[in-house]
C-alpha atoms as a PDB file:
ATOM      1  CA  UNK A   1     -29.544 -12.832  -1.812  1.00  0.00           C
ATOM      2  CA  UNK A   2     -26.209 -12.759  -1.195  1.00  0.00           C
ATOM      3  CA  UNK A   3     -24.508 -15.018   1.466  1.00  0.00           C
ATOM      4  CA  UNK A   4     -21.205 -15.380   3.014  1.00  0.00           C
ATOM      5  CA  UNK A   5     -19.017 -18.762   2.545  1.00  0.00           C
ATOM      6  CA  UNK A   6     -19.131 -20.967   5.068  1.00  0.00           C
ATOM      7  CA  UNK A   7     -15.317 -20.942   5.072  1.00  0.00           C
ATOM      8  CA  UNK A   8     -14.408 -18.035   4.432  1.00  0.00           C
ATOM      9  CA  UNK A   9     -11.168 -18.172   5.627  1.00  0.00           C
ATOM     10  CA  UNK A  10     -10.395 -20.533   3.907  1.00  0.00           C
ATOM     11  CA  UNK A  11     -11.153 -18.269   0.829  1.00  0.00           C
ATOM     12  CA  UNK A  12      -8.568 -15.555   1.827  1.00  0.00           C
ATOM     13  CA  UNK A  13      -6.116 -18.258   2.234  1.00  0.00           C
ATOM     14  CA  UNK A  14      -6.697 -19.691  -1.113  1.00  0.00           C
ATOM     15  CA  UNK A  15      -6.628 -15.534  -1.780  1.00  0.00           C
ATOM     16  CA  UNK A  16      -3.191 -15.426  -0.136  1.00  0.00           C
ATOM     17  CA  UNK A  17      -1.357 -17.476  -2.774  1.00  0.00           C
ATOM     18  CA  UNK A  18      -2.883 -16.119  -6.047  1.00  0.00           C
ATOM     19  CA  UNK A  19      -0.173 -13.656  -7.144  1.00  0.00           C
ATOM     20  CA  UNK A  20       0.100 -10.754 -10.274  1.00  0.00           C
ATOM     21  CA  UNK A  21       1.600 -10.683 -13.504  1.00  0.00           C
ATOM     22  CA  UNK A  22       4.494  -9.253 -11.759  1.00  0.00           C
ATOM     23  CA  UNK A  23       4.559 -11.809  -9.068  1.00  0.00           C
ATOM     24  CA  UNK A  24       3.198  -9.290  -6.076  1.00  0.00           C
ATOM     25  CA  UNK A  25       0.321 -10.792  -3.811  1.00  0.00           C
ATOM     26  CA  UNK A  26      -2.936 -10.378  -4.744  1.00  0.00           C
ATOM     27  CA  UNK A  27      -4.302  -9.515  -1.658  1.00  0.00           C
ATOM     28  CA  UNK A  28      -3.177  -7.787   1.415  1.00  0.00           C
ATOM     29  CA  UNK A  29      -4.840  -7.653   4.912  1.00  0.00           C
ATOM     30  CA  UNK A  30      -4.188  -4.176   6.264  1.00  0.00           C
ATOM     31  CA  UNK A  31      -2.934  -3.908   9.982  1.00  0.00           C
ATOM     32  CA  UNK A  32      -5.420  -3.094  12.353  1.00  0.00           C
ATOM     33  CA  UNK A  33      -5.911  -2.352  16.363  1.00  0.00           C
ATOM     34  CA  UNK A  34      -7.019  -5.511  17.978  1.00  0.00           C
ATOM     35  CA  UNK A  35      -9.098  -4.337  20.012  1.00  0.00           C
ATOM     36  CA  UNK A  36     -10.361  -1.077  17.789  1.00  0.00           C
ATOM     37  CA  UNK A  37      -8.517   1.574  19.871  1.00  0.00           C
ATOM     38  CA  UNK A  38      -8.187   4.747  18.796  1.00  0.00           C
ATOM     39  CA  UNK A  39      -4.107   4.559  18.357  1.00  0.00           C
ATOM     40  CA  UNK A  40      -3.955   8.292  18.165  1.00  0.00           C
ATOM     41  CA  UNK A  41      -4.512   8.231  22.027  1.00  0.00           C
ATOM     42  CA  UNK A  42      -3.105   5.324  23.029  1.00  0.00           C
ATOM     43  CA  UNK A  43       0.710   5.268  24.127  1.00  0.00           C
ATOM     44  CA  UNK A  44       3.671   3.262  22.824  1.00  0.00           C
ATOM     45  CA  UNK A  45       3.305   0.039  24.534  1.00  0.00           C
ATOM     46  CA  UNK A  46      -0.162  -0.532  23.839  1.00  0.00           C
ATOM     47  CA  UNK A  47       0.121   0.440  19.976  1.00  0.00           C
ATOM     48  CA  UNK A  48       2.508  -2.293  19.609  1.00  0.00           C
ATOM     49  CA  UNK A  49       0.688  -4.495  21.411  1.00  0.00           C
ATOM     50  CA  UNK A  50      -2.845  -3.801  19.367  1.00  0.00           C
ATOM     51  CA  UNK A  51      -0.827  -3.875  16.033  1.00  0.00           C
ATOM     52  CA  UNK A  52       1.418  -7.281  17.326  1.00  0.00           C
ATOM     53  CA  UNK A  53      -2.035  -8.991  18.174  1.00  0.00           C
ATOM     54  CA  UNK A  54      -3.425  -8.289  14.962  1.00  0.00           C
ATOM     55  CA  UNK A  55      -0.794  -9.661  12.941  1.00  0.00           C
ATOM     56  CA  UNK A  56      -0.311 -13.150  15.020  1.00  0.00           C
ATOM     57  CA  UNK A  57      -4.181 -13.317  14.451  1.00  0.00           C
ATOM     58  CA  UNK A  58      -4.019 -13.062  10.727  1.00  0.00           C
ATOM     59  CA  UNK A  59      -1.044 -15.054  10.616  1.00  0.00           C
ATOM     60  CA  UNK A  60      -2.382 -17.355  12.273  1.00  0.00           C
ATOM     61  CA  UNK A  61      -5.973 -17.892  10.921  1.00  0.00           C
ATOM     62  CA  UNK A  62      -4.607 -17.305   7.033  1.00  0.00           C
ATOM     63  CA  UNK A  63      -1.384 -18.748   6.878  1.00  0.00           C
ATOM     64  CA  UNK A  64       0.744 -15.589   5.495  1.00  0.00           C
ATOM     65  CA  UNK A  65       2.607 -12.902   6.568  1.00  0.00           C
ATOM     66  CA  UNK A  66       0.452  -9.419   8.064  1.00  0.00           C
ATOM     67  CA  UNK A  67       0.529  -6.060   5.693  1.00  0.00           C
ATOM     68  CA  UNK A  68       3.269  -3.394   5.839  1.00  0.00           C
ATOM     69  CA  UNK A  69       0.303  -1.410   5.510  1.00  0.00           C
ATOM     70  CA  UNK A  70      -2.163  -0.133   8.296  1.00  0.00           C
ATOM     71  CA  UNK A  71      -5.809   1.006   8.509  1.00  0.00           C
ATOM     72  CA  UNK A  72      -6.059   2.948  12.233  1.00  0.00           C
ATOM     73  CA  UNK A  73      -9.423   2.399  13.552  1.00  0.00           C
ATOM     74  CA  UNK A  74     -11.430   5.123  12.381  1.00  0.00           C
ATOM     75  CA  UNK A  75      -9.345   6.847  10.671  1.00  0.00           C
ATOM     76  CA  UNK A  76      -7.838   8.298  13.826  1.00  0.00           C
ATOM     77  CA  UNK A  77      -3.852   9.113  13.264  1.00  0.00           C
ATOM     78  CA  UNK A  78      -1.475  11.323  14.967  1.00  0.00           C
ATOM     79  CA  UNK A  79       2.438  11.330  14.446  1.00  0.00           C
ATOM     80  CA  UNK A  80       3.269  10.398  17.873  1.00  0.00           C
ATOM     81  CA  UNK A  81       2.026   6.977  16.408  1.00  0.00           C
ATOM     82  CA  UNK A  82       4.959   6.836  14.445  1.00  0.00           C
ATOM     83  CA  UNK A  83       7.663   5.064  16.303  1.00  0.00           C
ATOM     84  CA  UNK A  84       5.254   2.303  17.265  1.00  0.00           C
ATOM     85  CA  UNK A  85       4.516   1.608  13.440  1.00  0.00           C
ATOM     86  CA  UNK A  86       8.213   1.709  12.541  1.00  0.00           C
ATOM     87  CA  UNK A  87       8.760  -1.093  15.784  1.00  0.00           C
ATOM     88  CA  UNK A  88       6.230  -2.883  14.369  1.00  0.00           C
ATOM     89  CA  UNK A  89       7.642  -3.044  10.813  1.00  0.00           C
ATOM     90  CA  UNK A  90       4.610  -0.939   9.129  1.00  0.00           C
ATOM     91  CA  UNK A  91       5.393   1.153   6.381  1.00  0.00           C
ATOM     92  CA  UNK A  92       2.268   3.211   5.090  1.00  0.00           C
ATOM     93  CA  UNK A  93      -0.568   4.242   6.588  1.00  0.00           C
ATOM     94  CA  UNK A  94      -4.428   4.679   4.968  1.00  0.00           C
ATOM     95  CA  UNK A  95      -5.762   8.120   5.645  1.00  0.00           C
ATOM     96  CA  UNK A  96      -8.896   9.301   4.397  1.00  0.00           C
ATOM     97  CA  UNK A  97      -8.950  12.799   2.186  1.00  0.00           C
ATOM     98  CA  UNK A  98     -11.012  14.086   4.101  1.00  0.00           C
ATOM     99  CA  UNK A  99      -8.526  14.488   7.166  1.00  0.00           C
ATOM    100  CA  UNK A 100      -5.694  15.666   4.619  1.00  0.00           C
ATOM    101  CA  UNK A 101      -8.319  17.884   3.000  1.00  0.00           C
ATOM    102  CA  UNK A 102      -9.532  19.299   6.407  1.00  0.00           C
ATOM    103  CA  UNK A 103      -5.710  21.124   6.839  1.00  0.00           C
ATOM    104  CA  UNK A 104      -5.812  22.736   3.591  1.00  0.00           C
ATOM    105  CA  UNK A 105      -6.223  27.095   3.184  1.00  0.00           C
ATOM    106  CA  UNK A 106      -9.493  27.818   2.105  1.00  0.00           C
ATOM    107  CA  UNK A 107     -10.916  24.509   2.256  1.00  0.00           C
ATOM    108  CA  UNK A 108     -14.743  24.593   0.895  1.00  0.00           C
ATOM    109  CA  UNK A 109     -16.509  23.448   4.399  1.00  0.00           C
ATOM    110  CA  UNK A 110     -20.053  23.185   4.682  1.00  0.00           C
ATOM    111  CA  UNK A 111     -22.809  23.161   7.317  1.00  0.00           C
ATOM    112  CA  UNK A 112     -24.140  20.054   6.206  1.00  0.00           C
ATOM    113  CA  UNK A 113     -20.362  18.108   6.942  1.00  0.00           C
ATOM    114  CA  UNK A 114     -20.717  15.439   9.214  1.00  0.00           C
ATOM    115  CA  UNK A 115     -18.061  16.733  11.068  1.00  0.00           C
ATOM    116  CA  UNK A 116     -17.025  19.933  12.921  1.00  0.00           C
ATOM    117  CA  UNK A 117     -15.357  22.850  11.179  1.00  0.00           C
ATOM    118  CA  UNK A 118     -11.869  22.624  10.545  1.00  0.00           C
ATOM    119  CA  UNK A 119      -9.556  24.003  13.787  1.00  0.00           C
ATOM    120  CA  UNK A 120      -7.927  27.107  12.149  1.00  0.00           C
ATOM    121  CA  UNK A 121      -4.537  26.232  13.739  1.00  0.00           C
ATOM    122  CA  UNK A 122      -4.697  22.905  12.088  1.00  0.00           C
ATOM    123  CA  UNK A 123      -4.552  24.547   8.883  1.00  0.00           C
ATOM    124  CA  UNK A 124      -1.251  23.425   7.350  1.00  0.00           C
ATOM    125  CA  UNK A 125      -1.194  23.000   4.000  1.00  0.00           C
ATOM    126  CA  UNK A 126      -1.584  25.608   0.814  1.00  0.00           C
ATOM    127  CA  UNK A 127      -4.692  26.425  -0.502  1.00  0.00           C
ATOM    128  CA  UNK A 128      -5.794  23.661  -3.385  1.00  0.00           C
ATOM    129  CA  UNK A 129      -7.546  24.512  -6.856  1.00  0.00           C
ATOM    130  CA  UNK A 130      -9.356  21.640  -8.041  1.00  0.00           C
ATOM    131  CA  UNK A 131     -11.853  19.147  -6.192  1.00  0.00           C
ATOM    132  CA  UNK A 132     -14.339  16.612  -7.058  1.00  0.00           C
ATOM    133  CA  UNK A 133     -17.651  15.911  -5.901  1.00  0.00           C
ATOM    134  CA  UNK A 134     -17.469  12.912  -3.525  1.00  0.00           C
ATOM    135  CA  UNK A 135     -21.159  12.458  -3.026  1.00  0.00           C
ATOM    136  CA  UNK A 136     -20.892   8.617  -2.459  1.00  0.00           C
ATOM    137  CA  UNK A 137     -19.013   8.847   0.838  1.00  0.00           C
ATOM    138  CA  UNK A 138     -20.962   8.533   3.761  1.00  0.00           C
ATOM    139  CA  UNK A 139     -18.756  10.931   5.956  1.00  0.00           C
ATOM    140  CA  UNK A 140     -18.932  13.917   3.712  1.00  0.00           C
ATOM    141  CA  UNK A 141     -21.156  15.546   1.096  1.00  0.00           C
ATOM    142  CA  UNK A 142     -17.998  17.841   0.255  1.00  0.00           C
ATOM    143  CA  UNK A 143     -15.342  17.568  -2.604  1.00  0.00           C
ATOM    144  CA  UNK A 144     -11.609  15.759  -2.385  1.00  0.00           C
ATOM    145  CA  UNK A 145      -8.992  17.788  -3.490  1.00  0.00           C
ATOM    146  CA  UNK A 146      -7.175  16.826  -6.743  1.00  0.00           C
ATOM    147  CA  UNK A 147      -4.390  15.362  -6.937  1.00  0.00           C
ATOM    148  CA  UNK A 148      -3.599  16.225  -3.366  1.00  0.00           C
ATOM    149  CA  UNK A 149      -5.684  14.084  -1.313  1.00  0.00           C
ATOM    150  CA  UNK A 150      -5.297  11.188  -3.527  1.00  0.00           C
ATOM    151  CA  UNK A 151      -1.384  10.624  -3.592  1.00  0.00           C
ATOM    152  CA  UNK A 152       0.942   9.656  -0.777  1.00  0.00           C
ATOM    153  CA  UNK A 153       2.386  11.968   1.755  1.00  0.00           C
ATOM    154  CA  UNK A 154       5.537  11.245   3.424  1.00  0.00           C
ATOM    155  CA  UNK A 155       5.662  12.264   7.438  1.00  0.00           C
ATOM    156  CA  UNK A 156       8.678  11.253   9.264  1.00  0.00           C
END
């Protein structure tokens, strides 16, 4: 079976120095809420404080510098989040397809989602032509949208 290291911190911190051809760090510990708060519905103060708690912690425990990057706590993002991220020197944000997908005209939604039907006034973005099966994902049994839900998309 497979087993963890009994350091294995001490693996991503041997992790944190290995670079790539182009001199870029290997790895890269995505920002995170502290204490797993749903940072769409938290305000200002307490954003930065999650995200600013995270970051001392993986400073601290593997010696290098926190992401630019951030993973909100299930998924759950809203723009007001915005100016806390900027504060807090993050720069990107990882949304699944699903919740890009879910704001598209005529998107294919199924009974069997996980998930309730997609909010007709939430409906932003033009129809798409092409998805792909995404069977693997736990979430979803329905199809990502191609290229659209898997390249970036500036907000401000």
């Amino acid at each position: 079976g497979t087993t963890y290291s009994h350091d294995l911190a001490g693996r991503y911190r041997e992790g944190g120095t290995w670079k790539t051809a182009l001199g870029n760090p290997r790895i890269d510990l995505v920002g995170f809420g502290y204490f797993h708060p749903l940072m769409a519905f938290v305000e200002y103060p307490d954003i930065r404080r999650q995200l600013s708690l995270h970051r001392k912690k993986i400073e601290s425990k593997f010696g290098y510098p926190g992401s630019k990057g951030l993973f909100p706590p299930e998924n759950a993002f809203s723009e007001r989040m915005i100016p806390a991220l900027v504060d807090e020197g993050f720069q990107w944000v990882l949304v699944d397809s699903m919740h890009l997908d879910r704001a598209n005209s005529g998107f294919p939604y199924s009974d069997r989602e996980k998930m309730i039907p997609p909010n007709q006034s939430d409906i932003r973005n033009d129809s798409q032509f092409s998805y792909v099966n995404q069977s693997c994902q736990q979430n979803t049994e329905n199809a990502a949208s191609v290229p659209f839900s898997f390249q970036p998309h500036w907000v401000q």
